[in-house]
N, C-alpha and C. Protein backbone atom coordinates (compact mmCIF):
# COMPACT_ATOMS: atom_id res chain seq x y z
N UNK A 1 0.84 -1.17 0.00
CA UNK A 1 0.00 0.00 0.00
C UNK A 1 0.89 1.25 0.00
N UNK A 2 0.41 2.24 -0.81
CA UNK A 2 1.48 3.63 -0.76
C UNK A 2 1.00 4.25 0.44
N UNK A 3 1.59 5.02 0.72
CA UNK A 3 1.35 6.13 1.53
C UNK A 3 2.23 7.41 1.76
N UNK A 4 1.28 7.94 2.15
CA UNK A 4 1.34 9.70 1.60
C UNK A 4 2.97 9.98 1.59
N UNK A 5 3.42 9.87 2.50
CA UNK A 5 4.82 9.95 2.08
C UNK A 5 5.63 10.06 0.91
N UNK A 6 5.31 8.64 0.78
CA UNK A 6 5.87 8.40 -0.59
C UNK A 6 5.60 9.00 -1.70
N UNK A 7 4.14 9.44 -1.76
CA UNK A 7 3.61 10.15 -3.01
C UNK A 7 4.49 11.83 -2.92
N UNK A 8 4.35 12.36 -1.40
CA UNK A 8 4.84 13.46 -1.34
C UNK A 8 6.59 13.45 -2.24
N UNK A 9 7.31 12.43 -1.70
CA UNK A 9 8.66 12.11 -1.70
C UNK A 9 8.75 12.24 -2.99
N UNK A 10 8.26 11.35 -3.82
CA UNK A 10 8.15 11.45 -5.21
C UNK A 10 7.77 12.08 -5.81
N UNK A 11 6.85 13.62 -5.33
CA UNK A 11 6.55 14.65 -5.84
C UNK A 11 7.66 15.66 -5.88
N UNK A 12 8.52 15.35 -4.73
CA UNK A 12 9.40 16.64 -4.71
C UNK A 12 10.51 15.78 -5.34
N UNK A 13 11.02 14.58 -5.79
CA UNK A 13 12.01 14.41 -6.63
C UNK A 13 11.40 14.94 -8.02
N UNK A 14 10.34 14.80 -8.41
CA UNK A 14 9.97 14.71 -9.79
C UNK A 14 10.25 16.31 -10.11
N UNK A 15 9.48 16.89 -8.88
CA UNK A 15 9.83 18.95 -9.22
C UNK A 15 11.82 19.08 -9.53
N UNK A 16 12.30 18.37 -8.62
CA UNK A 16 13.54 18.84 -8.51
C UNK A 16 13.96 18.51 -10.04
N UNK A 17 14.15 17.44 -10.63
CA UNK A 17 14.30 16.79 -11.69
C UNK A 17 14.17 18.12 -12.77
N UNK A 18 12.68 18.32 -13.03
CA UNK A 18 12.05 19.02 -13.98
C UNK A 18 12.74 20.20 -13.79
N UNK A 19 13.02 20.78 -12.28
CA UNK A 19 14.00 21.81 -12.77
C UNK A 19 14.94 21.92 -13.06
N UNK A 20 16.00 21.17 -12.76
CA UNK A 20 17.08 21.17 -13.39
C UNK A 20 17.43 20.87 -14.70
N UNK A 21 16.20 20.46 -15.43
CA UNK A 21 16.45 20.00 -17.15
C UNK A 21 16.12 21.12 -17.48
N UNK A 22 15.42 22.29 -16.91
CA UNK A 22 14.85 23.23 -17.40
C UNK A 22 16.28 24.55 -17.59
N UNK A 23 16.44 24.10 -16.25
CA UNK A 23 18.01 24.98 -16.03
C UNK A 23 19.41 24.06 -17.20
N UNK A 24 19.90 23.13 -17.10
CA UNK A 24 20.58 23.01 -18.22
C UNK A 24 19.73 23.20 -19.59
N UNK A 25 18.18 22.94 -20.04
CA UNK A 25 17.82 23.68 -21.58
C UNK A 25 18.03 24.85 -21.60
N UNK A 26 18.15 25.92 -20.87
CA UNK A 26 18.55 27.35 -20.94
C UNK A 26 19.96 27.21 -20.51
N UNK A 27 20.68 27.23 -20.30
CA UNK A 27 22.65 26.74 -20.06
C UNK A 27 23.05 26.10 -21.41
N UNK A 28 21.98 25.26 -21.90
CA UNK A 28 23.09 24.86 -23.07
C UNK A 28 22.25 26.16 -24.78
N UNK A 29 21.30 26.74 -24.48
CA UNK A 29 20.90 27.55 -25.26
C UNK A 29 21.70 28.73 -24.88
N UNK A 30 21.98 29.42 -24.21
CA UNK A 30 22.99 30.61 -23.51
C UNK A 30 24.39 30.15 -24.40
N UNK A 31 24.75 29.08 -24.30
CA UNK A 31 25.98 28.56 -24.37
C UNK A 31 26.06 28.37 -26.31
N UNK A 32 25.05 27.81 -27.02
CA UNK A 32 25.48 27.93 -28.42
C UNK A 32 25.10 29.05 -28.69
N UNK A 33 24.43 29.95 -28.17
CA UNK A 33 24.49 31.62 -28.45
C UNK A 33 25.63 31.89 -28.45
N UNK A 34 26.05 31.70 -27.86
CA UNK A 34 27.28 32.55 -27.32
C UNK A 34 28.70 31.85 -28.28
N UNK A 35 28.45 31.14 -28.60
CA UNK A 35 29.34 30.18 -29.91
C UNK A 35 29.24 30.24 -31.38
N UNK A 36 27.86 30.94 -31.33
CA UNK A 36 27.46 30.59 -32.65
C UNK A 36 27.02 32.46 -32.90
N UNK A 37 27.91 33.29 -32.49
CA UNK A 37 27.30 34.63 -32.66
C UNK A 37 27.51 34.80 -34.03
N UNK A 38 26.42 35.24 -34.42
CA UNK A 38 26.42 35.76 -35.87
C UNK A 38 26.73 37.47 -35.95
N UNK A 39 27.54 37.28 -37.66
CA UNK A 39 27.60 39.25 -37.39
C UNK A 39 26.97 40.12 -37.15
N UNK A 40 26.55 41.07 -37.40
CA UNK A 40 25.59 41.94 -37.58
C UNK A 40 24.83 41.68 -38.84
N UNK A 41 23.60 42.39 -38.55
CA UNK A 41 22.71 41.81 -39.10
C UNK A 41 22.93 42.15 -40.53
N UNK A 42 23.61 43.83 -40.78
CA UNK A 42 23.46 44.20 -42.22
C UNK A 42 24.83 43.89 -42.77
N UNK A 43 25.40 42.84 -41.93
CA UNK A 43 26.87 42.39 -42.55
C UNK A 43 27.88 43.29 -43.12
N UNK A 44 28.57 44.20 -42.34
CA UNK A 44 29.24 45.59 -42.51
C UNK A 44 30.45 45.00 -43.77
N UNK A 45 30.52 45.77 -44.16
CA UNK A 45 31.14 45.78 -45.41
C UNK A 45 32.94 46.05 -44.75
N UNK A 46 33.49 47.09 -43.22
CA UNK A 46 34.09 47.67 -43.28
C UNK A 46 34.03 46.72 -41.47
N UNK A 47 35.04 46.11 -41.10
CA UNK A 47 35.14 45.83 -39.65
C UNK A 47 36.24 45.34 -38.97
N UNK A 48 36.38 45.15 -37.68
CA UNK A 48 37.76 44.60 -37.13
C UNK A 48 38.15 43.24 -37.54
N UNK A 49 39.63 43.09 -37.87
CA UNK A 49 40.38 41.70 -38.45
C UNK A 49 41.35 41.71 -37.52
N UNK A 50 40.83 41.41 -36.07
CA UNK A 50 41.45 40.89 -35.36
C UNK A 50 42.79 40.00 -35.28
N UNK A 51 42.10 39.16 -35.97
CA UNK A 51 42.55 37.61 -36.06
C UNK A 51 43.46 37.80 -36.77
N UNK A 52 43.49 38.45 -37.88
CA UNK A 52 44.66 38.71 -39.09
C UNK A 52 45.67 39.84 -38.29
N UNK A 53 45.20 40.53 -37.60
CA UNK A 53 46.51 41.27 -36.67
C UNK A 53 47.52 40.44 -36.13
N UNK A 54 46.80 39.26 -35.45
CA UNK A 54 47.38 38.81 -34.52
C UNK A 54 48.40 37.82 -35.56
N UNK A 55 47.94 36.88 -36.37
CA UNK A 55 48.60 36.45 -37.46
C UNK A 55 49.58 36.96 -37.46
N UNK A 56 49.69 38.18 -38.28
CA UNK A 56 50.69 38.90 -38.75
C UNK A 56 51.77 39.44 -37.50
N UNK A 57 51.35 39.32 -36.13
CA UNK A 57 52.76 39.14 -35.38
C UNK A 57 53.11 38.50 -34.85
N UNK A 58 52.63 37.37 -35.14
CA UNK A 58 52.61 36.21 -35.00
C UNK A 58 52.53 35.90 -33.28
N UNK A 59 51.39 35.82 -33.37
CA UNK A 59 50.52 35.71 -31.64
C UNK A 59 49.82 34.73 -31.92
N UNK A 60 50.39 33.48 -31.39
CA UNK A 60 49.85 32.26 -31.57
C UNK A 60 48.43 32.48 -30.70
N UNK A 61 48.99 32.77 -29.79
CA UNK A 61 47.70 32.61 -28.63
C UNK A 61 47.23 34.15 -28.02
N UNK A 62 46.40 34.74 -29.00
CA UNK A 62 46.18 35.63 -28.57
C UNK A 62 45.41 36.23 -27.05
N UNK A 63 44.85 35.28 -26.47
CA UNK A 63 43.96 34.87 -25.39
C UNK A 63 45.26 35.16 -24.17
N UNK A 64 45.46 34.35 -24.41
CA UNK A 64 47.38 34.22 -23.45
C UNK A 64 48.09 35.92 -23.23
N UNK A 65 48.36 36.08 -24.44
CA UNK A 65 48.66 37.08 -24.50
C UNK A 65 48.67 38.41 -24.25
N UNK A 66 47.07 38.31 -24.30
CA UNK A 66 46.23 39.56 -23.92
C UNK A 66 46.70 40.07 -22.29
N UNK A 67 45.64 38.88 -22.14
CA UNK A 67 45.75 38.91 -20.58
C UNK A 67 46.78 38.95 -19.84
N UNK A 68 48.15 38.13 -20.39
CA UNK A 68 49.51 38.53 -19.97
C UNK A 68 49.70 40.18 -19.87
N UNK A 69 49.36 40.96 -20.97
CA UNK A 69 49.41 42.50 -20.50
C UNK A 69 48.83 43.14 -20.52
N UNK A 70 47.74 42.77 -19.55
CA UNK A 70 46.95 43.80 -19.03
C UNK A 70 45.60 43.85 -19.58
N UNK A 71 45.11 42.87 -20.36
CA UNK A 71 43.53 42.96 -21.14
C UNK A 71 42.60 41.90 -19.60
N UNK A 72 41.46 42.44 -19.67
CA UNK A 72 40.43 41.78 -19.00
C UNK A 72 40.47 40.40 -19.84
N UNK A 73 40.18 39.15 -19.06
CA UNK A 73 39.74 37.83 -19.74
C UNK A 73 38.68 38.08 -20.73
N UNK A 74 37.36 38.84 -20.16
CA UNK A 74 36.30 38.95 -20.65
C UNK A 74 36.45 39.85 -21.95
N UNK A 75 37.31 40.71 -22.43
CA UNK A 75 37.80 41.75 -23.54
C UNK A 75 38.61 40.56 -23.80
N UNK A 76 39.54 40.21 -23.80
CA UNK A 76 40.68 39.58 -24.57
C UNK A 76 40.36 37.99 -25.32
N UNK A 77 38.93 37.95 -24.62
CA UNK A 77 38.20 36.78 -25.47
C UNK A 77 37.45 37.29 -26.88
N UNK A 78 36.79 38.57 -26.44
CA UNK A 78 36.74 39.18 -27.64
C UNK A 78 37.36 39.30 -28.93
N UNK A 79 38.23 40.58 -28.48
CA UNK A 79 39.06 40.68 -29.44
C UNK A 79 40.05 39.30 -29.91
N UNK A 80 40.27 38.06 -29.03
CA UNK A 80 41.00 36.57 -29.93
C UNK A 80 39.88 36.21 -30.49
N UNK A 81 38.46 36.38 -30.42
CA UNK A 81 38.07 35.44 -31.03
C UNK A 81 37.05 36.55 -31.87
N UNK A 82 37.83 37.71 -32.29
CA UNK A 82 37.44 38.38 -33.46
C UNK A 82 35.96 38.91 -33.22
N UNK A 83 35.49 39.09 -32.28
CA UNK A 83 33.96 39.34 -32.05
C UNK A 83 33.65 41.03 -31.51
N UNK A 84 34.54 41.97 -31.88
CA UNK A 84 34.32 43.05 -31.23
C UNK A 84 33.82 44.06 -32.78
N UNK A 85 32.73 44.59 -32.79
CA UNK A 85 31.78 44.93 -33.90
C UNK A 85 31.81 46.66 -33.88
N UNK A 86 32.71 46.86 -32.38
CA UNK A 86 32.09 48.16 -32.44
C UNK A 86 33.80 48.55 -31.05
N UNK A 87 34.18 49.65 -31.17
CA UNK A 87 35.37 49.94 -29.74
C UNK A 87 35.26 51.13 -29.88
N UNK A 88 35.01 51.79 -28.42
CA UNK A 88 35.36 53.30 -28.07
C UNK A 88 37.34 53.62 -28.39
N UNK A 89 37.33 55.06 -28.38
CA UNK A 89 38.20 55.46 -28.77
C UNK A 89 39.82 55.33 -27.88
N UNK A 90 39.25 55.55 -26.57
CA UNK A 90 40.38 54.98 -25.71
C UNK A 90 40.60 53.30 -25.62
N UNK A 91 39.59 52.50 -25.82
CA UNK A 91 40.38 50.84 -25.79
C UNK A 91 40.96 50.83 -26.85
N UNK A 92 40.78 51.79 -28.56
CA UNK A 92 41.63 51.70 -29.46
C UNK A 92 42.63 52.22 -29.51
N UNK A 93 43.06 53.10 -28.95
CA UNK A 93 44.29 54.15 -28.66
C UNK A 93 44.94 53.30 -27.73
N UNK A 94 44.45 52.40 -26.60
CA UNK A 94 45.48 51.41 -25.77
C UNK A 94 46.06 50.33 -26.44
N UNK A 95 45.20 49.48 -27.77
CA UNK A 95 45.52 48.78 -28.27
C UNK A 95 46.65 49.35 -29.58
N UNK A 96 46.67 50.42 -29.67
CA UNK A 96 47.41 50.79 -31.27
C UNK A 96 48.56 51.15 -30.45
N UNK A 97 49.01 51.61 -29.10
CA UNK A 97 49.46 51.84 -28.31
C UNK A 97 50.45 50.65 -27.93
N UNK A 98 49.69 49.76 -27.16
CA UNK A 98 50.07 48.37 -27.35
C UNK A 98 50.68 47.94 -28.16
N UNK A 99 50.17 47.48 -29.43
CA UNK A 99 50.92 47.16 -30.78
C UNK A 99 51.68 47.57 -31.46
N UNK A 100 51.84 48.81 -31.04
CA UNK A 100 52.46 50.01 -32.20
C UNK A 100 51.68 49.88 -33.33
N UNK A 101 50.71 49.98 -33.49
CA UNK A 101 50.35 50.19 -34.82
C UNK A 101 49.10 51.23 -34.72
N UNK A 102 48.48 51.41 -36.10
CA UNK A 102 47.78 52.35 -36.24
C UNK A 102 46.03 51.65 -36.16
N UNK A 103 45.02 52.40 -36.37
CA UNK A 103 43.54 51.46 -36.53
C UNK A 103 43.28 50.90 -38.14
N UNK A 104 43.80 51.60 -39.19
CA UNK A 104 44.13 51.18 -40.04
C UNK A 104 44.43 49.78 -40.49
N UNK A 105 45.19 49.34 -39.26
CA UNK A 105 46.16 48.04 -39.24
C UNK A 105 44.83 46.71 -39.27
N UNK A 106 43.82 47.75 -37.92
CA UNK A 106 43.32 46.27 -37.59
C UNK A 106 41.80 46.29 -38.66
N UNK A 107 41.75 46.84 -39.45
CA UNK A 107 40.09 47.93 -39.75
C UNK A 107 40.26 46.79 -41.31
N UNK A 108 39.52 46.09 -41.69
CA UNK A 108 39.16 45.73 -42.71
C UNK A 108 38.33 45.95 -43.90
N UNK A 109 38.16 46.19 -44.97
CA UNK A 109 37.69 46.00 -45.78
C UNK A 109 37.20 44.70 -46.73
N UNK A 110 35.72 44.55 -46.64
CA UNK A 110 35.12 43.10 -47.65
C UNK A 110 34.23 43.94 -48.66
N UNK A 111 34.20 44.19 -49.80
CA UNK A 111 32.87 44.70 -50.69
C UNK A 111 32.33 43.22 -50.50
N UNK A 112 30.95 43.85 -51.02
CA UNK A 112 29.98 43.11 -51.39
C UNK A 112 29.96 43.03 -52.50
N UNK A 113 29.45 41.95 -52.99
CA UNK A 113 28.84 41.39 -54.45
C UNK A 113 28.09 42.24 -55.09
N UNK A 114 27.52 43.22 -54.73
CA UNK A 114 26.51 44.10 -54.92
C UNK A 114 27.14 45.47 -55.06
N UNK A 115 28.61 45.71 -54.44
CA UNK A 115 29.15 46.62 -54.25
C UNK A 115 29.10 47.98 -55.44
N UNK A 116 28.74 49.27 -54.81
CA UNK A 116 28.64 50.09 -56.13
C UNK A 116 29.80 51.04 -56.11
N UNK A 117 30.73 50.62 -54.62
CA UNK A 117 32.17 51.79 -55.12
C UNK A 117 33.11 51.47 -56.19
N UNK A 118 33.41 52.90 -56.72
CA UNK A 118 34.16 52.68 -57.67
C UNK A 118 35.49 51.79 -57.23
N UNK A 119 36.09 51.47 -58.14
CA UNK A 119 37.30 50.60 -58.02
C UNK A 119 38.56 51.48 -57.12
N UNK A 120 38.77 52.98 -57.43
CA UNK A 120 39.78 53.89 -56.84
C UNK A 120 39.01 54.44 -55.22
N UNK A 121 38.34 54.09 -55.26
CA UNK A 121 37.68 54.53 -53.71
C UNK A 121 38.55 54.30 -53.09
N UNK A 122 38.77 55.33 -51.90
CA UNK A 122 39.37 55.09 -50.38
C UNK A 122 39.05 54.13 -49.77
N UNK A 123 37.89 53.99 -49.87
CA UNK A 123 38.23 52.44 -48.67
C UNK A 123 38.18 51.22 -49.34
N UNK A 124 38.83 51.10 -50.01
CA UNK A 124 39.47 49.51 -50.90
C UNK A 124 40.84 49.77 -50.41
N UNK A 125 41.29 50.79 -49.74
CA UNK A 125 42.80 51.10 -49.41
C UNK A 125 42.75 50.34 -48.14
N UNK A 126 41.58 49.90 -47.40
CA UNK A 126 41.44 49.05 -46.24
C UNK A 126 41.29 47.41 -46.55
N UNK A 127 41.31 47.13 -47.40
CA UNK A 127 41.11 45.98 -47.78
C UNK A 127 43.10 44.72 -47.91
N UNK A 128 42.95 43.80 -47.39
CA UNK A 128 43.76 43.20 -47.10
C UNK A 128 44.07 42.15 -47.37
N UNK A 129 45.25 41.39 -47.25
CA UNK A 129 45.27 40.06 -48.09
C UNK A 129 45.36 39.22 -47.14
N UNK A 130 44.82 37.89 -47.05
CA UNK A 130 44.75 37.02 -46.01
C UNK A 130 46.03 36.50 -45.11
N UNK A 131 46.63 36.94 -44.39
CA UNK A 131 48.41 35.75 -44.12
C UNK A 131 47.75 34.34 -43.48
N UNK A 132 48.76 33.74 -44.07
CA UNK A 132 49.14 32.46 -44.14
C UNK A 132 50.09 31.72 -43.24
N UNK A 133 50.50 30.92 -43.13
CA UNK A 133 51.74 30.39 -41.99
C UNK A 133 52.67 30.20 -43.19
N UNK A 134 52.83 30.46 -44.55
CA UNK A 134 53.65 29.77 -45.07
C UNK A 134 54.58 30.92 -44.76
N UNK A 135 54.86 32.22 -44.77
CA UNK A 135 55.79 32.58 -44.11
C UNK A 135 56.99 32.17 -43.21
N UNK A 136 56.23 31.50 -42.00
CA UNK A 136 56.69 31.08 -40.71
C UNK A 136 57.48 29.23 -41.44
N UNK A 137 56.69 28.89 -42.21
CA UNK A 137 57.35 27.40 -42.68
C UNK A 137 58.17 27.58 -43.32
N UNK A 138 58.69 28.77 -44.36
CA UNK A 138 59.73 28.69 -45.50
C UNK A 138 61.19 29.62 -44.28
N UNK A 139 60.95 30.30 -43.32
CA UNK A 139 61.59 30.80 -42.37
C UNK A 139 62.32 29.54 -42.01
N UNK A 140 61.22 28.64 -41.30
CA UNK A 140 61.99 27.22 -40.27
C UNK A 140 63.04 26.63 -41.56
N UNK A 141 62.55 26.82 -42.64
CA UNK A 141 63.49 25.93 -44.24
C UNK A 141 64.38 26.09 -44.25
N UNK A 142 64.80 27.76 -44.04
CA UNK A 142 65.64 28.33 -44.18
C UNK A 142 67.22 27.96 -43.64
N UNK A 143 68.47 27.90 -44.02
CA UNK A 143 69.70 28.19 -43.52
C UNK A 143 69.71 28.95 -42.17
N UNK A 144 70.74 28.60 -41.39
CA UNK A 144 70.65 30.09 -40.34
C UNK A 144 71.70 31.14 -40.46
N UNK A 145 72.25 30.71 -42.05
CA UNK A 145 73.29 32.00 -42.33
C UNK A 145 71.83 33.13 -43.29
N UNK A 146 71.02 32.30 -43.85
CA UNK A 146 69.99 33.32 -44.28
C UNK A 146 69.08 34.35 -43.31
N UNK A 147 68.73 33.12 -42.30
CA UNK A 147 68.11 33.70 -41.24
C UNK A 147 68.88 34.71 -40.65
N UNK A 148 69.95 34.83 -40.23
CA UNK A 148 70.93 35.94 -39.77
C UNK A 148 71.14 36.90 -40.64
N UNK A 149 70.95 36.86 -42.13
CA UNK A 149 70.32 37.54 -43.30
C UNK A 149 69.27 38.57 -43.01
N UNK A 150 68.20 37.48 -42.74
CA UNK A 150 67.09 38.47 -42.54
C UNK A 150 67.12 39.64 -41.05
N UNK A 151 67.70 38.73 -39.93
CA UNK A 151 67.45 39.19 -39.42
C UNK A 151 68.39 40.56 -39.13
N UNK A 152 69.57 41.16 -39.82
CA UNK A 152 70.30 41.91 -40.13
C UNK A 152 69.88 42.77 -40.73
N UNK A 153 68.87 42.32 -41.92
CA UNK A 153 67.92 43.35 -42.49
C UNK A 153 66.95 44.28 -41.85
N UNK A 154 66.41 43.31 -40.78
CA UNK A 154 65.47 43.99 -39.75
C UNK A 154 65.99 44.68 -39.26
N UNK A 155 66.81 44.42 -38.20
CA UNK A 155 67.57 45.40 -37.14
C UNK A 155 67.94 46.85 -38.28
N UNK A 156 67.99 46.53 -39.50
CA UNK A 156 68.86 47.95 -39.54
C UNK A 156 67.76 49.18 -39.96
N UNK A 157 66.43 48.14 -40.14
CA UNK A 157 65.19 49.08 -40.33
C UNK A 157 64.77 49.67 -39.20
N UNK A 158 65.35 49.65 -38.14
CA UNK A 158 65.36 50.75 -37.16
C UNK A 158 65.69 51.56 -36.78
């Protein structure tokens, strides 16, 4: 024979249950949001190339890095994982600061398919070519009387 107990007992496992599936279906929906961010909606023609900055000085781990000098975790996930759509004028002045470089550096250019600027327009002067690692592989190829080559060349560009 049941008794009340039990029915109670098994009422409050069954609530507990139901909430917690309810709480991980919203945890794992939060979570491919947050993975799966799409650009903006009108797909800017003109935006940050993070990722290709970091490339090009060769910052394997930009995440690491950040935060090594001085970036918030929560910003330095951003900007490694290329998701910043929009920056006030002082986090860009710390970062060009940072880098030595200019906004220019990090500011991309994509036309559209649809695109109606002329070909000599100014901002195709933002537009950039993808890097590659083959750089970094024909470097490792290299001699280290070449490499001492190059790197002789550098130093004296300073």
């Amino acid at each position: 024979m049941i008794n009340i107990f039990h029915i109670k007992h098994t009422i409050f496992y069954l609530k507990r249950v139901i909430f917690y599936m309810i709480f991980v279906f919203f945890y794992i929906l939060v979570v491919l949001k947050q993975n799966n961010q799409k650009p903006l909606k009108n797909n800017p023609m003109i935006f940050f190339n993070f990722a290709r900055f970091f490339k090009l000085k060769g910052i394997v781990r930009p995440f690491t890095y950040l935060t090594k000098n001085g970036y918030s975790p929560g910003y330095a996930t951003k900007l490694a994982n290329n998701r910043v759509n929009e920056i006030n004028l002082e986090r860009l002045e710390k970062f060009c600061r940072d880098f030595n470089c200019t906004p220019n550096d990090i500011l991309d250019f994509r036309p559209k398919t649809n695109n109606v600027l002329p070909k000599d327009h100014a901002l195709h002067t933002l537009t950039k070519a993808e890097i590659s690692n083959e750089v970094i592989g024909k470097i490792n190829a290299m001699s280290a009387e070449k490499i001492q080559q190059i790197h002789n060349i550098i130093k004296n560009m300073e």
